[in-house]
Protein backbone atom coordinates (compact mmCIF):
# COMPACT_ATOMS: atom_id res chain seq x y z
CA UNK A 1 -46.18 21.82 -58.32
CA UNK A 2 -47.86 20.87 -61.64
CA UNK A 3 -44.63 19.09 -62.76
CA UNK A 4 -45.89 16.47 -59.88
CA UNK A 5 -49.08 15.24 -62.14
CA UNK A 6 -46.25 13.63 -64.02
CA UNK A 7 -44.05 12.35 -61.34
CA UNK A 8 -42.41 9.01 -63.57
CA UNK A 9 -41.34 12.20 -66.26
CA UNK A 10 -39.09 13.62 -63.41
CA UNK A 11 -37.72 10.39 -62.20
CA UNK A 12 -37.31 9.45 -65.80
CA UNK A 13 -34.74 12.33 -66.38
CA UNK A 14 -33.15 12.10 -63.07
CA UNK A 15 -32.32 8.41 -63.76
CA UNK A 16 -30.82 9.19 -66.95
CA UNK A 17 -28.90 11.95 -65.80
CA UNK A 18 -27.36 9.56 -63.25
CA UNK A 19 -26.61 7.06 -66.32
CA UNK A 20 -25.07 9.18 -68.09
CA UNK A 21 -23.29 11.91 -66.05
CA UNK A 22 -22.90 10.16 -62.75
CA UNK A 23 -19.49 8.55 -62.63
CA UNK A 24 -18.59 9.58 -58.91
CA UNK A 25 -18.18 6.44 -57.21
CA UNK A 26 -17.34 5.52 -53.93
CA UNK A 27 -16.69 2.85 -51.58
CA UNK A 28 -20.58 1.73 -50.25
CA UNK A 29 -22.36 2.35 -53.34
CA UNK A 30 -23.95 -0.59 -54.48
CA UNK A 31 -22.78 -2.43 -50.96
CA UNK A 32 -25.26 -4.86 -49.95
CA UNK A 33 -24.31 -5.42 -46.51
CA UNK A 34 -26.96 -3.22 -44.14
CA UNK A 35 -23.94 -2.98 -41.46
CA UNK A 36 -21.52 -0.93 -43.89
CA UNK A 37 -24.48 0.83 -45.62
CA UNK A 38 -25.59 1.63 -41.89
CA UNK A 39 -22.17 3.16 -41.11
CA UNK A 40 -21.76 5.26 -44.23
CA UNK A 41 -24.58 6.85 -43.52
CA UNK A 42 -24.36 7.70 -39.97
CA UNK A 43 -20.91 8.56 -40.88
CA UNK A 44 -21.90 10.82 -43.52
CA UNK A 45 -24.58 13.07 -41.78
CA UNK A 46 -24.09 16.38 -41.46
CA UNK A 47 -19.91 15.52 -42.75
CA UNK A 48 -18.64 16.09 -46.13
CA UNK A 49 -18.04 12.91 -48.16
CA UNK A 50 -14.14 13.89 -48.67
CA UNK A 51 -14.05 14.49 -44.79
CA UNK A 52 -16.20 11.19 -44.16
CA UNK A 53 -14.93 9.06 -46.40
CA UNK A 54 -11.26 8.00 -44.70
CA UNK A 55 -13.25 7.62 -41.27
CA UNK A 56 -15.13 5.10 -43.73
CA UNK A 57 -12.14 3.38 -44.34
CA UNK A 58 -10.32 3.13 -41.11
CA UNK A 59 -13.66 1.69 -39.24
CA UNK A 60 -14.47 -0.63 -42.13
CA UNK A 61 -10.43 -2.26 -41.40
CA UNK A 62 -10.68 -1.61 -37.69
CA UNK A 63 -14.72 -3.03 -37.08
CA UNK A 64 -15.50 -5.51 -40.47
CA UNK A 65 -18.68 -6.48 -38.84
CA UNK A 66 -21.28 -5.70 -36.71
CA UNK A 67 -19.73 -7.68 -33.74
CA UNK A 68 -16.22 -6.52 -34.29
CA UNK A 69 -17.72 -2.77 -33.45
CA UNK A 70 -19.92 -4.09 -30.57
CA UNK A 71 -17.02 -6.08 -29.10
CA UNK A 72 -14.73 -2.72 -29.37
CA UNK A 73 -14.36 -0.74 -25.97
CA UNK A 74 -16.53 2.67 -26.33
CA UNK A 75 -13.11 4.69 -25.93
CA UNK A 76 -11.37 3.07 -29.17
CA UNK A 77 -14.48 3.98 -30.92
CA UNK A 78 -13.99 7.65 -29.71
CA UNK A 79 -10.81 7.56 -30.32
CA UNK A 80 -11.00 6.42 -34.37
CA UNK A 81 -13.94 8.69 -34.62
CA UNK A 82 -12.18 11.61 -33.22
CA UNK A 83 -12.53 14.57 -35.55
CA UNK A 84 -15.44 13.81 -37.06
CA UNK A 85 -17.69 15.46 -34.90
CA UNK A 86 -21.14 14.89 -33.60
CA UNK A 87 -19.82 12.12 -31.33
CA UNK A 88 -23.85 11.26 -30.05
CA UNK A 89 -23.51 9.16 -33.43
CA UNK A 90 -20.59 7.71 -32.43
CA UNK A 91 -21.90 6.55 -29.28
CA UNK A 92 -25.36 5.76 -30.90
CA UNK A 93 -23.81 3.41 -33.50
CA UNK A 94 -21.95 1.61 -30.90
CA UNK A 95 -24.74 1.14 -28.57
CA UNK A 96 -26.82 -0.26 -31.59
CA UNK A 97 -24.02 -2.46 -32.65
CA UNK A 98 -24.04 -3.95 -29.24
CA UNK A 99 -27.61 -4.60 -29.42
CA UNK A 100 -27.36 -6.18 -32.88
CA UNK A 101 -25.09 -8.56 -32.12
CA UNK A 102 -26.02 -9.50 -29.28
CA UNK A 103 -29.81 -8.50 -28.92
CA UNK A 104 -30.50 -9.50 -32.21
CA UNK A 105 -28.48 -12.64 -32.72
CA UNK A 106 -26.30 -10.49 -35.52
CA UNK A 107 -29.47 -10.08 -37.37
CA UNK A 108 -29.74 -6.45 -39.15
CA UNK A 109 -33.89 -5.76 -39.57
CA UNK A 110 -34.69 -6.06 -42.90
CA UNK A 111 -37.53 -3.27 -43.42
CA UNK A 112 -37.72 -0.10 -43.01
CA UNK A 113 -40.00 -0.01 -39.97
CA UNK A 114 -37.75 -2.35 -38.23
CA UNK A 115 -34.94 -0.76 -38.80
CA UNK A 116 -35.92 2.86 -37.67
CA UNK A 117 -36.48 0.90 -34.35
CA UNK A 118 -32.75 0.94 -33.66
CA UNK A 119 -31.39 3.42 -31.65
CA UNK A 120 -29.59 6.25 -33.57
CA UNK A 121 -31.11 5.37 -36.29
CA UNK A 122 -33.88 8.41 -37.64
CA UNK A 123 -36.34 8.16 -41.33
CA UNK A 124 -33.50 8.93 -43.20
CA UNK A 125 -30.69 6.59 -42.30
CA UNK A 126 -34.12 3.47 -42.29
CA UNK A 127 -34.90 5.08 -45.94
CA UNK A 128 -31.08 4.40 -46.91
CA UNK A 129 -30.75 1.10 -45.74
CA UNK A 130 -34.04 -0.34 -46.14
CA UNK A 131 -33.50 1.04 -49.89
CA UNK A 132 -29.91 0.52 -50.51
CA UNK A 133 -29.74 -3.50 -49.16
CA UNK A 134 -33.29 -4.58 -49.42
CA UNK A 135 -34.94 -2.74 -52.13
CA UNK A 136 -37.64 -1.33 -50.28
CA UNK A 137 -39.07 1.39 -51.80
CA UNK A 138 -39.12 3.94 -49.48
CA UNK A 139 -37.65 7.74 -50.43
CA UNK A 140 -34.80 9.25 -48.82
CA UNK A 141 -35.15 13.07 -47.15
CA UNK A 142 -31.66 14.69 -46.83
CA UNK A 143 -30.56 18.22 -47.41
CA UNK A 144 -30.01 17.58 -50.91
CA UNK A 145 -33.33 15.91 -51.34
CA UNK A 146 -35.27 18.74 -50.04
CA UNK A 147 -33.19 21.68 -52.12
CA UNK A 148 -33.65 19.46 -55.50
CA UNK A 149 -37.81 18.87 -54.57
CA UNK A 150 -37.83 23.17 -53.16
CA UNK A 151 -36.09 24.50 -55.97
CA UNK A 152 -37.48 22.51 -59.20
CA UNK A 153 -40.93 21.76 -58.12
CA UNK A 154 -41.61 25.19 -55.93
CA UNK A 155 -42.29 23.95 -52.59
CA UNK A 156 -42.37 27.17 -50.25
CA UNK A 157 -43.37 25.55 -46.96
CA UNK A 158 -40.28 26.04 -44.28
CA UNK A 159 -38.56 22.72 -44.42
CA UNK A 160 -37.83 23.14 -40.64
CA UNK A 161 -41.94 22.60 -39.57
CA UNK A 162 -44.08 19.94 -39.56
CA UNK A 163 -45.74 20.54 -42.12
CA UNK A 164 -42.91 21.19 -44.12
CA UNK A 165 -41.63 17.93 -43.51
CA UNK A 166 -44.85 16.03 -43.58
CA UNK A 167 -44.91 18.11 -47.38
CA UNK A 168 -40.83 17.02 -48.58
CA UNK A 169 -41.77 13.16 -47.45
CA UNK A 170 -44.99 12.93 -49.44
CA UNK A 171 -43.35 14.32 -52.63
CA UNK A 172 -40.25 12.75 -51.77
CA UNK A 173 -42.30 9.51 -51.81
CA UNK A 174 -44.46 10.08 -54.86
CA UNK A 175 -41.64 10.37 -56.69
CA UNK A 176 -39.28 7.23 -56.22
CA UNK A 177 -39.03 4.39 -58.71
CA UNK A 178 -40.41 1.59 -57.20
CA UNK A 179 -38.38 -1.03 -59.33
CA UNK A 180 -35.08 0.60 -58.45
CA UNK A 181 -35.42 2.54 -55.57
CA UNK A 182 -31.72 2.47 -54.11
CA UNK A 183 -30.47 3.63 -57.44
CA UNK A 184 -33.28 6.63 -57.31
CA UNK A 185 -32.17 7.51 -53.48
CA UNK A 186 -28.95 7.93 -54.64
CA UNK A 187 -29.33 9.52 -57.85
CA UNK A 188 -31.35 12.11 -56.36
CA UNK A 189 -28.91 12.90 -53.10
CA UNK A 190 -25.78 12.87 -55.97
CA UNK A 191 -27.66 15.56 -58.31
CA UNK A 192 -28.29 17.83 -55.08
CA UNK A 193 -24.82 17.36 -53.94
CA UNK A 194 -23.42 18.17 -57.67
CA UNK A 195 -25.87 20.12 -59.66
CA UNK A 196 -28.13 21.53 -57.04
CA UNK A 197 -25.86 22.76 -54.82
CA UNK A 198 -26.46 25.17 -51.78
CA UNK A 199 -24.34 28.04 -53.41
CA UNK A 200 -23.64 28.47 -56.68
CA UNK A 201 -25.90 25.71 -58.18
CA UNK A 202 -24.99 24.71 -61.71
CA UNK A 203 -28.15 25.51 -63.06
CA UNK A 204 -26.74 25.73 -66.82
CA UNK A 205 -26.44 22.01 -67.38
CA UNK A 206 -29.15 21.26 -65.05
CA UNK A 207 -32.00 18.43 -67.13
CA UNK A 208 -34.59 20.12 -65.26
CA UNK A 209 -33.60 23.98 -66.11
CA UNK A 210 -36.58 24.63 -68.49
CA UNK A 211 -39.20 23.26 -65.83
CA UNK A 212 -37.30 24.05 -62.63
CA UNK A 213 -39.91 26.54 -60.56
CA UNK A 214 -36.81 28.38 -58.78
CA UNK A 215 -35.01 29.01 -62.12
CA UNK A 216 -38.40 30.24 -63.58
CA UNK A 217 -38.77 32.72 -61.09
CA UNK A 218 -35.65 33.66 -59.66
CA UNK A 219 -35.55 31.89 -56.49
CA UNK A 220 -32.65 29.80 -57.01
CA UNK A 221 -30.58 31.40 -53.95
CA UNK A 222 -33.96 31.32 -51.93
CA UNK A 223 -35.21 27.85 -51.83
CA UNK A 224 -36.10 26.05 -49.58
CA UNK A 225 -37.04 28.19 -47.01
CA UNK A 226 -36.16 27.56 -43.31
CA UNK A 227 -38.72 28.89 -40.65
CA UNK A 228 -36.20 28.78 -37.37
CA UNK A 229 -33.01 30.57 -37.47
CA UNK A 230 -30.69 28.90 -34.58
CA UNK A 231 -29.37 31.01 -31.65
CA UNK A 232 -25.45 30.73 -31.63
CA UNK A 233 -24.46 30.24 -27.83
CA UNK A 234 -20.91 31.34 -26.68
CA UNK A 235 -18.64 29.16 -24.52
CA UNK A 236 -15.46 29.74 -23.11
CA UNK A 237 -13.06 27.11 -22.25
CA UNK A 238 -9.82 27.81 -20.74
CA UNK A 239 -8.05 24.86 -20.98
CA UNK A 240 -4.84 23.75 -18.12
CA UNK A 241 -2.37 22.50 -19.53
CA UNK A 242 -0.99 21.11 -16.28
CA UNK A 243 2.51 19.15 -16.87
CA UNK A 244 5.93 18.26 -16.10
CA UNK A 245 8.69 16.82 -19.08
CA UNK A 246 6.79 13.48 -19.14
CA UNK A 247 3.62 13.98 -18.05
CA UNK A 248 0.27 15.75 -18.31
CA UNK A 249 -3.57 16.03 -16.21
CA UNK A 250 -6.43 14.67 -18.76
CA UNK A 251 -10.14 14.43 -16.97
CA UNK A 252 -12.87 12.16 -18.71
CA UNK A 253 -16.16 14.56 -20.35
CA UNK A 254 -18.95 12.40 -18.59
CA UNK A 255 -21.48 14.78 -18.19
CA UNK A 256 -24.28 15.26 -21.09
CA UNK A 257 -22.78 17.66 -22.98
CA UNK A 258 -21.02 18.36 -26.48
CA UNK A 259 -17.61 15.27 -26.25
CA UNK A 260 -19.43 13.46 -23.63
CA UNK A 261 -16.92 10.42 -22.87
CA UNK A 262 -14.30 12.03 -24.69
CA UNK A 263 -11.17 13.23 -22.83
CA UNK A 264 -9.91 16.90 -22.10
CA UNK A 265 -7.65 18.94 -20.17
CA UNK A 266 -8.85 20.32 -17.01
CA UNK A 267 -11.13 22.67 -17.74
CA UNK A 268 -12.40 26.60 -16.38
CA UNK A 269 -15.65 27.13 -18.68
CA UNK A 270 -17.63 30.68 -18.22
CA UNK A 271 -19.99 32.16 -20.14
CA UNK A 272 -18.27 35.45 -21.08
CA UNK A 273 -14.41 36.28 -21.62
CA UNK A 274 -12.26 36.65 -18.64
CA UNK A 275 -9.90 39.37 -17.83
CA UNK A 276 -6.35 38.63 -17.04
CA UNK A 277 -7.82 39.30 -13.65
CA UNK A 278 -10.27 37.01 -13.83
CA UNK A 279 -8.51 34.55 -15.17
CA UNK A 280 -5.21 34.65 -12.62
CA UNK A 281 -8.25 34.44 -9.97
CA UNK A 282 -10.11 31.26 -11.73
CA UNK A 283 -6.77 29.49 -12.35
CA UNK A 284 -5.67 30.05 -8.66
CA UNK A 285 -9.09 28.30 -7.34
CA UNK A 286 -8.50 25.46 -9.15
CA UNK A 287 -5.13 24.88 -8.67
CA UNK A 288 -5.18 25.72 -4.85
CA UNK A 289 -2.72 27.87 -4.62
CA UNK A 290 -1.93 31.69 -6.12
CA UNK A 291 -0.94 31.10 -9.83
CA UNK A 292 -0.25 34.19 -11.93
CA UNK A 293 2.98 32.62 -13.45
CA UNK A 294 1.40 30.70 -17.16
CA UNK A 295 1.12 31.96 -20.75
CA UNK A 296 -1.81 31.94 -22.43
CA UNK A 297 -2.48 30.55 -25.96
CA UNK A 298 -4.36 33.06 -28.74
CA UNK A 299 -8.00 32.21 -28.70
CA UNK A 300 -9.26 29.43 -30.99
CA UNK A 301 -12.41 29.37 -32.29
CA UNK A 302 -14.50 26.31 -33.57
CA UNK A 303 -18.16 26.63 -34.34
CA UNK A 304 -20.65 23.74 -34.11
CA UNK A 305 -23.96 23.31 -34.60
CA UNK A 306 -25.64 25.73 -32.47
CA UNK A 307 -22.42 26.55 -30.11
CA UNK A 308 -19.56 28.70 -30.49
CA UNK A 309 -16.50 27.83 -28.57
CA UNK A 310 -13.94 29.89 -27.70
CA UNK A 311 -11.29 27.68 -26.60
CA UNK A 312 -7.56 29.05 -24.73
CA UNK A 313 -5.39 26.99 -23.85
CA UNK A 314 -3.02 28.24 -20.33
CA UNK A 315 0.19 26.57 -19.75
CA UNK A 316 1.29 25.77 -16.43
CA UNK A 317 4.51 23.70 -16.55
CA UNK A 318 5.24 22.08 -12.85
CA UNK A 319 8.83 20.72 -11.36
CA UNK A 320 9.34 17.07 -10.30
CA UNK A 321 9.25 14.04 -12.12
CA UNK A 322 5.84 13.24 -10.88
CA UNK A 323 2.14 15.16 -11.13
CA UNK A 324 -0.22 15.50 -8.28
CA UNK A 325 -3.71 14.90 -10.53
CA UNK A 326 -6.29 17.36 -8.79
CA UNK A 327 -9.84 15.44 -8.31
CA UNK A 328 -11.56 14.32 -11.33
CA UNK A 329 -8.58 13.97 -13.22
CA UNK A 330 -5.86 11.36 -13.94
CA UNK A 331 -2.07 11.38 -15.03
CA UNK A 332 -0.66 10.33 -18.13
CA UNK A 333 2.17 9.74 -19.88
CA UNK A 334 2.75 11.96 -22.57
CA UNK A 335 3.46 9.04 -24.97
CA UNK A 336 0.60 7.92 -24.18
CA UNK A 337 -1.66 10.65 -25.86
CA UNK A 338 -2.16 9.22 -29.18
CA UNK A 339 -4.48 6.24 -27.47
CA UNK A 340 -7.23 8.58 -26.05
CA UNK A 341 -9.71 10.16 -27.71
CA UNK A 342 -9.85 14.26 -27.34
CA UNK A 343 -12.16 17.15 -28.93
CA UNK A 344 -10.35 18.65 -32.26
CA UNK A 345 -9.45 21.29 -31.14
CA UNK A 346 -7.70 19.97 -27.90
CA UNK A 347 -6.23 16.74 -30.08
CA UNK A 348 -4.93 19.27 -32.26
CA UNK A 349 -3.14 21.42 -29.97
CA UNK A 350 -1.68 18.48 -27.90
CA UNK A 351 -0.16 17.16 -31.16
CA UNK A 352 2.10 20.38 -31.40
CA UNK A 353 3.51 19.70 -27.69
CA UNK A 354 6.82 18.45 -26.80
């Protein structure tokens, strides 16, 4: 931490280093309007900028304001968003929009305690915005933040407590150039995301090599240090895929859960694997009568944050030209598919159907 009595000699490198070997550019930096710099960065937590960045782009043409998004029905916003993940942000963004325009008079807050008022919207995202748009200068905390202030400046507190985040905000904050403080934000989550990476960090070309307190001691692989380490929980969703040459059974997710308002096939979730048995027994409840004649799909296995899905899908093709939806679910047209927003996994597999 001594490197901290001279904060301005850090910044001072970091901003040249982002002069001279920063070229990557992209679509909202240097945007001015908080709306798009708002929706970048909800877009881009916890999502890769190459799997973020056409998401970007399709909401920008679909939504070019504030209104156009609040004025959007909640399942078209699913739907374009489907795939990215994390749909609370979805649904969070759209809420917000709503309130903006209409709450607010189309009036985006314009500091960074204002801001963090809206709903969705955490220190980070506030720090972006408030930073990006109105020059406030207020530091940014991301993932690559905290690995760049860990690594060079050895700060060993778990980033995952409070005091470890109480610790990454201060420095965070100590360090920022007040005159440009978007341009430092950014400069700082770039060299994190491109020099300080999680895994194989390029550490030979790094401006801060010779004072970095990781590279000095060998901790490079070990900082920062996280206190919690999350429990994985295993679900298992066996999915019906009840239909006839036209049609198919969807059901709506409205329950507060992982895809809540998305759509889905009917679903048999347990909390362990089911024998064929099982299974033949489960799928006969729910259809209401004895059912042992389906194939099964291979298991499929997506992880999320703290979740593990095991997802199977069970055909069960029916006669007739028209489906009898069981309760909680509706009929649709096959054709119809595309204009409803599903999980990945259960767009994905409905995209390979006849």
């Amino acid at each position: 931490m001594d490197a901290l009595k001279s904060p301005h000699v850090f910044t001072k490198n970091l901003l040249k280093w982002n002069e001279l070997e920063n070229v990557r550019t992209m679509p909202w930096k240097g945007e001015k309007d908080p709306y798009l710099v708002w929706l970048s960065e909800v877009m881009l937590q916890q999502t890769r900028v190459e799997q973020g960045l056409p998401y970007y782009l399709k909401f920008k043409k679909h939504y070019p304001t504030v209104k156009h998004l609040a004025d959007a029905p909640e399942d078209e916003v699913l739907r374009h968003w489907q795939g990215l993940g994390y749909y609370s942000r979805a649904r969070n963004l759209h809420y917000t929009a709503k309130h903006i325009a209409y709450g607010l008079k189309g009036k985006f807050p314009t500091t960074f305690l204002e801001i963090k008022k809206l709903k969705g919207v955490g220190d980070y995202t506030a720090a972006a915005i408030a930073s990006f748009v109105y020059n406030e200068p207020v530091a940014v905390v991301d993932g690559n933040v905290i690995r760049v202030l860990s690594r060079i400046f050895g700060i060993e507190t778990p980033f995952d407590t409070t005091a470890g985040k109480k610790e990454f905000s201060a420095v965070a904050q100590k360090l920022i150039h007040t005159g440009q403080p978007g341009v430092y934000n950014q400069a700082i989550m770039d060299f994190g995301s491109k020099v300080c990476t999680p895994k194989k960090p390029n550490c030979a070309d790094c401006v801060f090599q010779k004072k970095c307190f990781a590279q000095q001691n060998n901790l490079v692989g070990a900082l920062p240090y996280r206190a919690k380490r999350t429990t994985i929980k295993s679900r298992y969703f066996y999915y019906l895929f009840i239909h006839n040459a036209t049609q198919l059974l969807i059901q709506k997710r409205i329950k507060k859960d992982i895809w809540q308002n998305l759509y889905e096939l009917p679903l048999i979730e347990t909390e362990k694997k089911l024998s064929s048995k099982q299974l033949a027994v489960a799928v006969s409840d729910m259809m209401g009568v004895n059912s042992n004649k389906y194939a099964v799909s291979d298991e499929i296995v997506q992880l999320l944050s703290h979740r593990k899905i095991h997802f199977r899908f069970i055909h069960l093709p029916q006669s007739g030209k028209q489906l009898k939806p069981m309760p909680g679910t509706v009929v649709i047209s096959k054709k119809d598919i595309s204009t409803f927003g599903f999980p990945k996994t259960v767009a994905e597999f409905l995209s390979k159907i006849n």
